[in-house]
C-alpha atoms as a PDB file:
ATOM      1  CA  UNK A   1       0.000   0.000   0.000  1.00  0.00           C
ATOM      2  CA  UNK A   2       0.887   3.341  -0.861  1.00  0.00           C
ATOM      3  CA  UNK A   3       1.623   6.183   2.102  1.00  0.00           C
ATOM      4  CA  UNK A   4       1.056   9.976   0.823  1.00  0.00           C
ATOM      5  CA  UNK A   5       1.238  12.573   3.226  1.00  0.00           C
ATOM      6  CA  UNK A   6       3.153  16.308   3.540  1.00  0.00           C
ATOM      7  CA  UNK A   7       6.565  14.920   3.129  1.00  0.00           C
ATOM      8  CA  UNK A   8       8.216  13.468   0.110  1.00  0.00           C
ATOM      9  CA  UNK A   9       7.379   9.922  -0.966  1.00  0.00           C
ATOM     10  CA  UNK A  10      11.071   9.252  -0.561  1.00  0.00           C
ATOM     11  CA  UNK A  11      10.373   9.759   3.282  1.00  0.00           C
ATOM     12  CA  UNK A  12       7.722   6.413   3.817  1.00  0.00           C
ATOM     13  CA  UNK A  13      10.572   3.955   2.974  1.00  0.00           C
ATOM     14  CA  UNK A  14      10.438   1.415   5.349  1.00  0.00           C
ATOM     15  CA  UNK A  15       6.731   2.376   6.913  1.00  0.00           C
ATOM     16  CA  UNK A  16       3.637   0.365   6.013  1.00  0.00           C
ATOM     17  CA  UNK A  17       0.308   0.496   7.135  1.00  0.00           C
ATOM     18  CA  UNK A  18      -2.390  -1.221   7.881  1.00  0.00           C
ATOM     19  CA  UNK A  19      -6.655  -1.166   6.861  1.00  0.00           C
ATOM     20  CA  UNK A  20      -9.418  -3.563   7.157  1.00  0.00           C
ATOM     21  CA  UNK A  21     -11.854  -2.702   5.299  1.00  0.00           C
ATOM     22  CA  UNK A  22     -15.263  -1.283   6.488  1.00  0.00           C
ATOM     23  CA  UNK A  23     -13.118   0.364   9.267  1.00  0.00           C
ATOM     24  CA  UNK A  24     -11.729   3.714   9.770  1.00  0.00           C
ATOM     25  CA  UNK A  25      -8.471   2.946  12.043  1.00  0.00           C
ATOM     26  CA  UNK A  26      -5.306   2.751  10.105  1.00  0.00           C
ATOM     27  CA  UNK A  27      -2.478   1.414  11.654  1.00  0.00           C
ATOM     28  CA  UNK A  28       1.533   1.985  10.648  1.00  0.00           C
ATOM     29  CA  UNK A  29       4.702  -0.111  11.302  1.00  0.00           C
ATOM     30  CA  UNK A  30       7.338   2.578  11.010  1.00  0.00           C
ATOM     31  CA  UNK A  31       5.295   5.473  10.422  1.00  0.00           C
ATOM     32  CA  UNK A  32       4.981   9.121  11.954  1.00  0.00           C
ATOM     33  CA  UNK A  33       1.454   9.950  11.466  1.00  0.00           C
ATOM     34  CA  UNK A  34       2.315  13.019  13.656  1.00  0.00           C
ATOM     35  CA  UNK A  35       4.752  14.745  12.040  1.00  0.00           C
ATOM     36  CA  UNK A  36       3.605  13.738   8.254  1.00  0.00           C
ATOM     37  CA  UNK A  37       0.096  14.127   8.264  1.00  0.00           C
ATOM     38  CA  UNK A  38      -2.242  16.799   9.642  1.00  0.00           C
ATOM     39  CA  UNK A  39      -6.381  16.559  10.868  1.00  0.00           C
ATOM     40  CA  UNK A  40      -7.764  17.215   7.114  1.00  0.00           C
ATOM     41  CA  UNK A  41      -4.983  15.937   5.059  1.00  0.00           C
ATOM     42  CA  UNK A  42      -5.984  13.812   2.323  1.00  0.00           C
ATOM     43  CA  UNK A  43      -4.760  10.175   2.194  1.00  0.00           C
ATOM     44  CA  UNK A  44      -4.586   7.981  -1.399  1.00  0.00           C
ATOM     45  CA  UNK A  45      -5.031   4.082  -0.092  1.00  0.00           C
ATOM     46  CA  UNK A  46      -4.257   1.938  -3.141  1.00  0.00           C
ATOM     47  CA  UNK A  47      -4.345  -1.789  -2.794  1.00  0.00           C
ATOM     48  CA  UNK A  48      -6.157  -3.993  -5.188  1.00  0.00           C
ATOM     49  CA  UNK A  49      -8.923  -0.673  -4.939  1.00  0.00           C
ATOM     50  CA  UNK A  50      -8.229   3.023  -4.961  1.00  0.00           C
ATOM     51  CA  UNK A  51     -10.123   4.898  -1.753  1.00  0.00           C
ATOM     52  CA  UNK A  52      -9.354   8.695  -1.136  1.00  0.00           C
ATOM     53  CA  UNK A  53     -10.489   9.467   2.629  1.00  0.00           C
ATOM     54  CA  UNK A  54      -9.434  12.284   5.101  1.00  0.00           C
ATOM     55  CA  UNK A  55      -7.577  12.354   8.106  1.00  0.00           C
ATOM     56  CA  UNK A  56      -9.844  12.685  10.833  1.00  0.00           C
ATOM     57  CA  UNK A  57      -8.115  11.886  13.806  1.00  0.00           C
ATOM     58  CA  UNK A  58      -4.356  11.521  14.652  1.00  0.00           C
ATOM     59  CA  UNK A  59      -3.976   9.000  17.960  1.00  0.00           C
ATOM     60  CA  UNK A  60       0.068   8.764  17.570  1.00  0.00           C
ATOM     61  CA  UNK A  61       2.712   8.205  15.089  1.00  0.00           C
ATOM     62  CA  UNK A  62       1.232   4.402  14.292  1.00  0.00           C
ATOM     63  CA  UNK A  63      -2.584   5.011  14.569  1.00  0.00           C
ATOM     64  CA  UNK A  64      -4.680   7.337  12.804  1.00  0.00           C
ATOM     65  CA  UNK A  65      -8.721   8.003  11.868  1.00  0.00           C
ATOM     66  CA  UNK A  66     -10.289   8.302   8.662  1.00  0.00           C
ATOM     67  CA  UNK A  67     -12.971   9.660   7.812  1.00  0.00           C
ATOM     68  CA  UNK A  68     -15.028   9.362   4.356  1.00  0.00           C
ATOM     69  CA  UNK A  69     -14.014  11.824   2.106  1.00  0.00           C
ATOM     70  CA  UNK A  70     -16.729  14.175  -0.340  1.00  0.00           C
ATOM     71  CA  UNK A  71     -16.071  16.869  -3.312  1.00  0.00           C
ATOM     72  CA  UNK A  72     -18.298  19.275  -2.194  1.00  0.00           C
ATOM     73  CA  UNK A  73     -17.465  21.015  -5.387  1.00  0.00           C
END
């Protein structure tokens, strides 16, 4: 899976997260969801499917909340 955030892809070597489906928790091996993401950032999950959510909620650097993201355009 892919990790896209405010820092340079270059930065997620090594990191890989985690997502069930039907549920908003992701979790990350490696990751710092604290200082590479921000509340409202938009996050690209590609595996097998393409889903583009939101960050709702930041727990620490290995657990985050999505939430379901809308164009309001």
């Amino acid at each position: 899976m892919s990790l896209w955030g405010n820092k340079d892809a270059a930065n997620a070597t090594g990191t890989s997260i985690s997502v069930t489906n039907g549920n908003s928790t992701v979790t990350g091996t490696g990751t710092a969801f604290t200082t590479d993401l921000r509340v409202g950032d938009t996050l690209i999950i590609t595996s097998g499917t393409t889903t583009k959510n939101y960050v709702a909620a930041i727990a620490n650097n290995t657990s985050l909340t999505l939430g379901a993201y809308r164009d309001w355009e």
